[in-house]
N, C-alpha and C. Protein backbone atom coordinates (compact mmCIF):
# COMPACT_ATOMS: atom_id res chain seq x y z
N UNK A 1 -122.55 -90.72 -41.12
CA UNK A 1 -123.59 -91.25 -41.98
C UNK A 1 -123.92 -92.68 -41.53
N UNK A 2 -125.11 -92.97 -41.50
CA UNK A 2 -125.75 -94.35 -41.37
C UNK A 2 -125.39 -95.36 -42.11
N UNK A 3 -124.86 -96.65 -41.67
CA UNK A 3 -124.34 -97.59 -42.72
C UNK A 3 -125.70 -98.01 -44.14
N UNK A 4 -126.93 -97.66 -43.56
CA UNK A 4 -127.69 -97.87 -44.79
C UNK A 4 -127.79 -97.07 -45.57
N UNK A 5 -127.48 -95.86 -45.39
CA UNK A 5 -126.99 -94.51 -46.63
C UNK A 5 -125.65 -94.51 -47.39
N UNK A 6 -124.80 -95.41 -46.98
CA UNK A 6 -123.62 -95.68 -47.78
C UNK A 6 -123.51 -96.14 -48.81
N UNK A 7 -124.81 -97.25 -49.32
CA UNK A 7 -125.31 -97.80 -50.02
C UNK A 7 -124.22 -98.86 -49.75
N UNK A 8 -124.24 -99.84 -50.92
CA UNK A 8 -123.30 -101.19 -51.01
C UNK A 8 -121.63 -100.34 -51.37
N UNK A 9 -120.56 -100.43 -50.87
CA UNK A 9 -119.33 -100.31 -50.77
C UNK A 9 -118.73 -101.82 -51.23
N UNK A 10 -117.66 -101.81 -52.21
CA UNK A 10 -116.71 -102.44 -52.63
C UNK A 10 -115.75 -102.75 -51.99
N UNK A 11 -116.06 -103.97 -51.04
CA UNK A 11 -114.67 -104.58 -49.59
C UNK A 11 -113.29 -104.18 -50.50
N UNK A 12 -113.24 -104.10 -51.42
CA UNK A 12 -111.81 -104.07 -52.68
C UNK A 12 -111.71 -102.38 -52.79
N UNK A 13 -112.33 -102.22 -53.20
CA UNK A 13 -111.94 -100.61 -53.80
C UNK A 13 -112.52 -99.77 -53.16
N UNK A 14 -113.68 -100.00 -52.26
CA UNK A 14 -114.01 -99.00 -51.40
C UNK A 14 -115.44 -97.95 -52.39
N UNK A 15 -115.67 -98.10 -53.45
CA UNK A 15 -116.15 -97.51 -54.79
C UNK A 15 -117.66 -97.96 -54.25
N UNK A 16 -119.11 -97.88 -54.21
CA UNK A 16 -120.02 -97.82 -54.57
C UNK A 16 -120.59 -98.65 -55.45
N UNK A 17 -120.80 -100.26 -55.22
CA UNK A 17 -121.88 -101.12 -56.45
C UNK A 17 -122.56 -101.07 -57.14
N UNK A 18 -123.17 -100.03 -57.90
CA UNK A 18 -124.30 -99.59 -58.44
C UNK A 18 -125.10 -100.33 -58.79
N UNK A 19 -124.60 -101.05 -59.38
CA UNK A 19 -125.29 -102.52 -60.40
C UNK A 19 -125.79 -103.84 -59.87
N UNK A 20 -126.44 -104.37 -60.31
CA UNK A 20 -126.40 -105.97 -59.33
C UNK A 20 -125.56 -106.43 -60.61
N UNK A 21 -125.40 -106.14 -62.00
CA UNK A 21 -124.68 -106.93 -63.07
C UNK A 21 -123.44 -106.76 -62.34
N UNK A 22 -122.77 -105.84 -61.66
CA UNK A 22 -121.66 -105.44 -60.90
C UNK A 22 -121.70 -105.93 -60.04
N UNK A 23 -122.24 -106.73 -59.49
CA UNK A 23 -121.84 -107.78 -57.89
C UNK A 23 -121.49 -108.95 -57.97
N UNK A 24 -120.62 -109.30 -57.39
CA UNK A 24 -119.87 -110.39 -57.30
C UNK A 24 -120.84 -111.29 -55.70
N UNK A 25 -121.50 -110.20 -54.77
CA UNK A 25 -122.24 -110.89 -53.85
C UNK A 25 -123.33 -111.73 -54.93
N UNK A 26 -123.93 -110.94 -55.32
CA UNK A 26 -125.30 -111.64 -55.99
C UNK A 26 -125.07 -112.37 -57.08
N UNK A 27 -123.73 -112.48 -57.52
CA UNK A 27 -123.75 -113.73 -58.08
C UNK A 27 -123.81 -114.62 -57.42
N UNK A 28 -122.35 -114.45 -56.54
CA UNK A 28 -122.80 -115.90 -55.40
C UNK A 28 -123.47 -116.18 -55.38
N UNK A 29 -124.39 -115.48 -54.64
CA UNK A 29 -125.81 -115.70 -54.37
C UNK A 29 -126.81 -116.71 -55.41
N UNK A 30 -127.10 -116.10 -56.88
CA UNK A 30 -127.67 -116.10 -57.68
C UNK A 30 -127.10 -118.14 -57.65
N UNK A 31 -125.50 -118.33 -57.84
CA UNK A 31 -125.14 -119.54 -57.90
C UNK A 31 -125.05 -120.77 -56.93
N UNK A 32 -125.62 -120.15 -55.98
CA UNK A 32 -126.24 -120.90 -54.54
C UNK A 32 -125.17 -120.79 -53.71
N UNK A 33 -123.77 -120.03 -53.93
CA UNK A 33 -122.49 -120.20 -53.09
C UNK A 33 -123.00 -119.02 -51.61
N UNK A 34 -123.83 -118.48 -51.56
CA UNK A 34 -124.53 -117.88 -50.54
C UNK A 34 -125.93 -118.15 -49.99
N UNK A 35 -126.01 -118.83 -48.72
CA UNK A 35 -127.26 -119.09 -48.53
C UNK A 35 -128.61 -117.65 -48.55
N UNK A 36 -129.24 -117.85 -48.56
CA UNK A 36 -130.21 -116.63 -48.29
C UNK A 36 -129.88 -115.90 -46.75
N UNK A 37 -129.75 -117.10 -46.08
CA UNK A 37 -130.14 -116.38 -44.40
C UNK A 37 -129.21 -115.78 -43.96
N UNK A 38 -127.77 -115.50 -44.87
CA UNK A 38 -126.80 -114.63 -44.45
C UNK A 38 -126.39 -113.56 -46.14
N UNK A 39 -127.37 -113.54 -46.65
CA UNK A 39 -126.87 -112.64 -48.00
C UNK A 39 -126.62 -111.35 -47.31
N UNK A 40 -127.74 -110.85 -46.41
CA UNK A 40 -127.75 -110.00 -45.45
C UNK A 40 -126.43 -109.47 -44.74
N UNK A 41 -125.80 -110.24 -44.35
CA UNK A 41 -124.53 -110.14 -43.43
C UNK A 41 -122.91 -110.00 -44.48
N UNK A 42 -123.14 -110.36 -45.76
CA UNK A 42 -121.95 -110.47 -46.11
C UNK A 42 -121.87 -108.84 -46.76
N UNK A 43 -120.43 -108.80 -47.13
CA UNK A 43 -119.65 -107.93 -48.00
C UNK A 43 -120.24 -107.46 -49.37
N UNK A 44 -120.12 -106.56 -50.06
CA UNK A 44 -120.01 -106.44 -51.21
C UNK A 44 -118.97 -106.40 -52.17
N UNK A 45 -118.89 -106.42 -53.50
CA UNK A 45 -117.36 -106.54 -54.02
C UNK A 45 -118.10 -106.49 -55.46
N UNK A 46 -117.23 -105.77 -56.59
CA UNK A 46 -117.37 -105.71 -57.88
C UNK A 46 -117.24 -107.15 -58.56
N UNK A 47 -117.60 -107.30 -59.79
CA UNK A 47 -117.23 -108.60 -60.15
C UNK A 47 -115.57 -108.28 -60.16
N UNK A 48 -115.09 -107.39 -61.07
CA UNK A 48 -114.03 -106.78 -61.39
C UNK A 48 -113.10 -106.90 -60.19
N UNK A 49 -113.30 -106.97 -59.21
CA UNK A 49 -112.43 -106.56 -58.03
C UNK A 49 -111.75 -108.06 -57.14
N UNK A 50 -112.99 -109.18 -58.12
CA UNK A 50 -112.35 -110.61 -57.08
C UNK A 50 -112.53 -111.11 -58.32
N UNK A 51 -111.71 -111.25 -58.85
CA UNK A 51 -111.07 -112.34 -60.52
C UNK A 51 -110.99 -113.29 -60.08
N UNK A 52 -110.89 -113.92 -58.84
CA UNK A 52 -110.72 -115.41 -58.49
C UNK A 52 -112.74 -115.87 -59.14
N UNK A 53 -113.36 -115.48 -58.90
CA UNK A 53 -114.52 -115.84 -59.54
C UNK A 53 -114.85 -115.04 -60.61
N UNK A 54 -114.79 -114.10 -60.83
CA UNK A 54 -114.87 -113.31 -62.47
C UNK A 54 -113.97 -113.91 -63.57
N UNK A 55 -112.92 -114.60 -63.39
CA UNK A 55 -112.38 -115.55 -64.41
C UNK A 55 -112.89 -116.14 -65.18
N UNK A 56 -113.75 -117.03 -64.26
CA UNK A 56 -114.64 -117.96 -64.69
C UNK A 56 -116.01 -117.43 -65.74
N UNK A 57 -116.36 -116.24 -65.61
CA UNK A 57 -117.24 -115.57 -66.70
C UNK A 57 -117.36 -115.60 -67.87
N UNK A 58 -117.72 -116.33 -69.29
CA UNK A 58 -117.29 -116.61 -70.40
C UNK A 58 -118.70 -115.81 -71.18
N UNK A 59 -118.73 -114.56 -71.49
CA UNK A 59 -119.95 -113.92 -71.96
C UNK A 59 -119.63 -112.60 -72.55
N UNK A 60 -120.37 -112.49 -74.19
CA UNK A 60 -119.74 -111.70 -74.95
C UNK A 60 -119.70 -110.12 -74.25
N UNK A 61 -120.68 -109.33 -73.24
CA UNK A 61 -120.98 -108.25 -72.26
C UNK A 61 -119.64 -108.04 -71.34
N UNK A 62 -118.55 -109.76 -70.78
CA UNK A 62 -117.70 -109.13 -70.07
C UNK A 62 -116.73 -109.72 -70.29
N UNK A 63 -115.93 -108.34 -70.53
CA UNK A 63 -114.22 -108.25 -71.26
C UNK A 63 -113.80 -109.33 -70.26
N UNK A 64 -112.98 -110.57 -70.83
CA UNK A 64 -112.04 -111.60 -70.17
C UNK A 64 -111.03 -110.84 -68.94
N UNK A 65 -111.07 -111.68 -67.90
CA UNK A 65 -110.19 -111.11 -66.48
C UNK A 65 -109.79 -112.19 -66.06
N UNK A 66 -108.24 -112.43 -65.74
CA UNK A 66 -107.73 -113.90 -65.48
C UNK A 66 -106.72 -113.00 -64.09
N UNK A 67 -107.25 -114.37 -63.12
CA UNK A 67 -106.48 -114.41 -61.83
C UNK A 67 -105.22 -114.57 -61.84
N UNK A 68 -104.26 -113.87 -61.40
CA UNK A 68 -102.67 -114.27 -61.64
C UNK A 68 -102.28 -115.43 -60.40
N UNK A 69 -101.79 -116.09 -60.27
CA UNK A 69 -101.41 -117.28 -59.22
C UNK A 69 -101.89 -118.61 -59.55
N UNK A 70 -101.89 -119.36 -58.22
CA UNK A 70 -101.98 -120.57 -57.82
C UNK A 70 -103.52 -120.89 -58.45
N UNK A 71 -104.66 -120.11 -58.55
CA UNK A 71 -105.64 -120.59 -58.85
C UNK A 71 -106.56 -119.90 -59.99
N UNK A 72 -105.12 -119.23 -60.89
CA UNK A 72 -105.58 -118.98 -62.23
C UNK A 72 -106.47 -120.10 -62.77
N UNK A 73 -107.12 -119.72 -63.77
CA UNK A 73 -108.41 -120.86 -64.35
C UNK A 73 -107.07 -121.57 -65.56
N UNK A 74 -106.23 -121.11 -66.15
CA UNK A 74 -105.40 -121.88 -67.08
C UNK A 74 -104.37 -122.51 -66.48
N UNK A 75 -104.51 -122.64 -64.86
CA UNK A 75 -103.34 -123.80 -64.27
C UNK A 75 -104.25 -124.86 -63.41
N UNK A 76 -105.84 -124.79 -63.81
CA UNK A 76 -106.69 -125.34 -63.04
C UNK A 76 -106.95 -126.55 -64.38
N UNK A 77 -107.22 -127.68 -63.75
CA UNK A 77 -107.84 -129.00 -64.39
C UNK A 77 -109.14 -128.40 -65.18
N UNK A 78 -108.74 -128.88 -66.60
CA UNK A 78 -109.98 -128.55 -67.36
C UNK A 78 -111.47 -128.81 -67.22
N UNK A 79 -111.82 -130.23 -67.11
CA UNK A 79 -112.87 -130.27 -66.56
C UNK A 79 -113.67 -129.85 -65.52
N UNK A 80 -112.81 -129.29 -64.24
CA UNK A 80 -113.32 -128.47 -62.89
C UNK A 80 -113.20 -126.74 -63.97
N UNK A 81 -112.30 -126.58 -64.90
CA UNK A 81 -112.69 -125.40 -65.11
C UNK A 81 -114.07 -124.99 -66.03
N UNK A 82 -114.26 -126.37 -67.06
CA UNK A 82 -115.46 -126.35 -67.61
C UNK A 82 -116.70 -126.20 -66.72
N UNK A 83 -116.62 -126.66 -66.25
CA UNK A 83 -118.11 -126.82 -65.42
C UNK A 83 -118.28 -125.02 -64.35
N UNK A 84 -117.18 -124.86 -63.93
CA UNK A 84 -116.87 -123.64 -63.16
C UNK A 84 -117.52 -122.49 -64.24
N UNK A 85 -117.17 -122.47 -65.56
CA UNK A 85 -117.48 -121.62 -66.08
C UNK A 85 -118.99 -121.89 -66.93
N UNK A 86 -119.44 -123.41 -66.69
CA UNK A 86 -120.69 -123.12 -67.40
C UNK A 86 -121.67 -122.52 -66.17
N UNK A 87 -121.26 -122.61 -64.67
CA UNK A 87 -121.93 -122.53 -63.78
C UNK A 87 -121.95 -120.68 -63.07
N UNK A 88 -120.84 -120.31 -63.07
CA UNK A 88 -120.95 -118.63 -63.06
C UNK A 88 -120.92 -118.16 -64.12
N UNK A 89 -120.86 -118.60 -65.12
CA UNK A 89 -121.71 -117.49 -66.76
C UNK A 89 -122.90 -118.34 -66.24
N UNK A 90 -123.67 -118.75 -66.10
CA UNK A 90 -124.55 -118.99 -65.98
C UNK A 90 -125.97 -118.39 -65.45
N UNK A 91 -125.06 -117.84 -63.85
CA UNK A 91 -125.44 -117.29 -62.98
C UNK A 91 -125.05 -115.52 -63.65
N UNK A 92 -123.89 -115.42 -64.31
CA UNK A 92 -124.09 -114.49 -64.81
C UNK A 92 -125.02 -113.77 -65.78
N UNK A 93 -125.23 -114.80 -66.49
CA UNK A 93 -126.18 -114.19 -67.51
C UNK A 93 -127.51 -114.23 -66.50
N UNK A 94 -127.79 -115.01 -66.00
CA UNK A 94 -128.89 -114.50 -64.99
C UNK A 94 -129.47 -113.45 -64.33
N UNK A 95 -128.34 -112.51 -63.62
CA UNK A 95 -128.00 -111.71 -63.31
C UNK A 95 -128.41 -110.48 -64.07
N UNK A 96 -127.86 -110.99 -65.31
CA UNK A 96 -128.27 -109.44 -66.73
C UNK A 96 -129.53 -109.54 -66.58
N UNK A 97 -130.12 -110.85 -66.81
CA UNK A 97 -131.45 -110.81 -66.90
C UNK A 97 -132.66 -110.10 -65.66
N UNK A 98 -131.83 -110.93 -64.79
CA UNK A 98 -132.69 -109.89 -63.34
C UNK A 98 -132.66 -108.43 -63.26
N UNK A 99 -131.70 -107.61 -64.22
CA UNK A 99 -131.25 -106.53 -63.82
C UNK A 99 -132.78 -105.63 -65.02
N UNK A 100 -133.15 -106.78 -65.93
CA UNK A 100 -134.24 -105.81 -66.93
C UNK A 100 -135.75 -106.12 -66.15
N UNK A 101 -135.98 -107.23 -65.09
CA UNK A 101 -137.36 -107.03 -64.62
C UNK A 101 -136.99 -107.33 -62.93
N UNK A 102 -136.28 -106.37 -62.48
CA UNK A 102 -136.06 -107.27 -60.91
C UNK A 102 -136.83 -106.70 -60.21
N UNK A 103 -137.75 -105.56 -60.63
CA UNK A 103 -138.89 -104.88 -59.70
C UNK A 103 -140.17 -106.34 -59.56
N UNK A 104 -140.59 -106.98 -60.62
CA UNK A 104 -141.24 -108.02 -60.50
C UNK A 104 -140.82 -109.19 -59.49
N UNK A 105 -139.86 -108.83 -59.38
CA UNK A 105 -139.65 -110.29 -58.49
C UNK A 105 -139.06 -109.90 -57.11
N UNK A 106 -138.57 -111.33 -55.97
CA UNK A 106 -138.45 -111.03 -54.70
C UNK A 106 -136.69 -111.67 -54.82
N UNK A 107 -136.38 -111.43 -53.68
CA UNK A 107 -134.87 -111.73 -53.77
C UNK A 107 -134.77 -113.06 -53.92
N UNK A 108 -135.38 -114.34 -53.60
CA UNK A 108 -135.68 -114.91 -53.21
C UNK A 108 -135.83 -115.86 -55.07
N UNK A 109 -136.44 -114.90 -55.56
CA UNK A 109 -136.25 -115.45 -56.95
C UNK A 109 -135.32 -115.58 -57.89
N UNK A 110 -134.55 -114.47 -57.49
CA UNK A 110 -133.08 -114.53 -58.24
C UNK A 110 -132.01 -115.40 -58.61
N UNK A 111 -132.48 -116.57 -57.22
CA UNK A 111 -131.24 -117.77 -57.75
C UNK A 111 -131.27 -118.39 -58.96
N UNK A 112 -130.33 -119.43 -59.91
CA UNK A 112 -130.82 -119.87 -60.96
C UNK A 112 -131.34 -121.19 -60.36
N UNK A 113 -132.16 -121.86 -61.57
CA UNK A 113 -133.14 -123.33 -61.10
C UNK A 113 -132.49 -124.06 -60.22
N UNK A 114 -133.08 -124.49 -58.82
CA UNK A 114 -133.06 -126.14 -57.98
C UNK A 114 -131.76 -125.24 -57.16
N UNK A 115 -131.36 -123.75 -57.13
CA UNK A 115 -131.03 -123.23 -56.04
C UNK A 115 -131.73 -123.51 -54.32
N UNK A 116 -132.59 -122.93 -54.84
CA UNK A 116 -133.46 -122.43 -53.40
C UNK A 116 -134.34 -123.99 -53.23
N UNK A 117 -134.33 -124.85 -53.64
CA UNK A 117 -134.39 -126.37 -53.28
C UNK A 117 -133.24 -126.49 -52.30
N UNK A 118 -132.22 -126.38 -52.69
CA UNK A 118 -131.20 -127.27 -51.74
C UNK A 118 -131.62 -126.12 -50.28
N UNK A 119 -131.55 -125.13 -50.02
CA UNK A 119 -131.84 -124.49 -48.95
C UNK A 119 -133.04 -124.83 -48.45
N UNK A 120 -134.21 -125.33 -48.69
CA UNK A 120 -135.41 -125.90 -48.12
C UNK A 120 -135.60 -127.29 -47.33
């Protein structure tokens, strides 16, 4: 089978992305931690599947998931964790939102505000 008939695959579980609310790429993305000119080239992955950034998610839609180790969010400095989490719920709730009109728009629109500034 052709790697573009595989659809998006989960580098973690191997499972099928269905969702963009289910990507952990397009959040990145969405939070500027992926430039545009390589969204193309990277991996896919569930949010569920990399808790090192799904931790950080604070939104009534997704059940709490905490990283076990060195860079759990409750052994991390509060203030780097505040901001961490106003900045991927952020991008998360974004995300929900792209997922009810994303035929209207281009990929390109998806980041949240003064993203796609710093790339210009």
């Amino acid at each position: 089978m052709a790697k573009c008939d595989e659809g998006y695959l989960c580098e973690v579980c191997g499972e099928p992305v269905e969702k963009l609310g289910d990507s952990a790429l397009y959040l990145q993305y969405v939070i500027g931690w992926i430039d545009p000119e390589t969204l193309h080239t990277r991996r896919e992955c569930h949010l569920r599947c990399l808790p090192s950034l799904s931790q950080f998610i604070d939104h009534e839609s997704f059940a709490p998931l905490f990283f076990e180790g060195d860079f759990d969010r409750r052994q991390l400095d509060p203030g780097f964790v505040r901001e961490r989490v106003e900045l991927v719920t952020s991008g998360y709730e974004r995300i929900q939102q792209l997922q009810l009109r994303r035929k209207d728009l281009t990929v390109e629109d998806y980041p949240l505000p003064g993203v796609m500034d710093r790339w210009r």
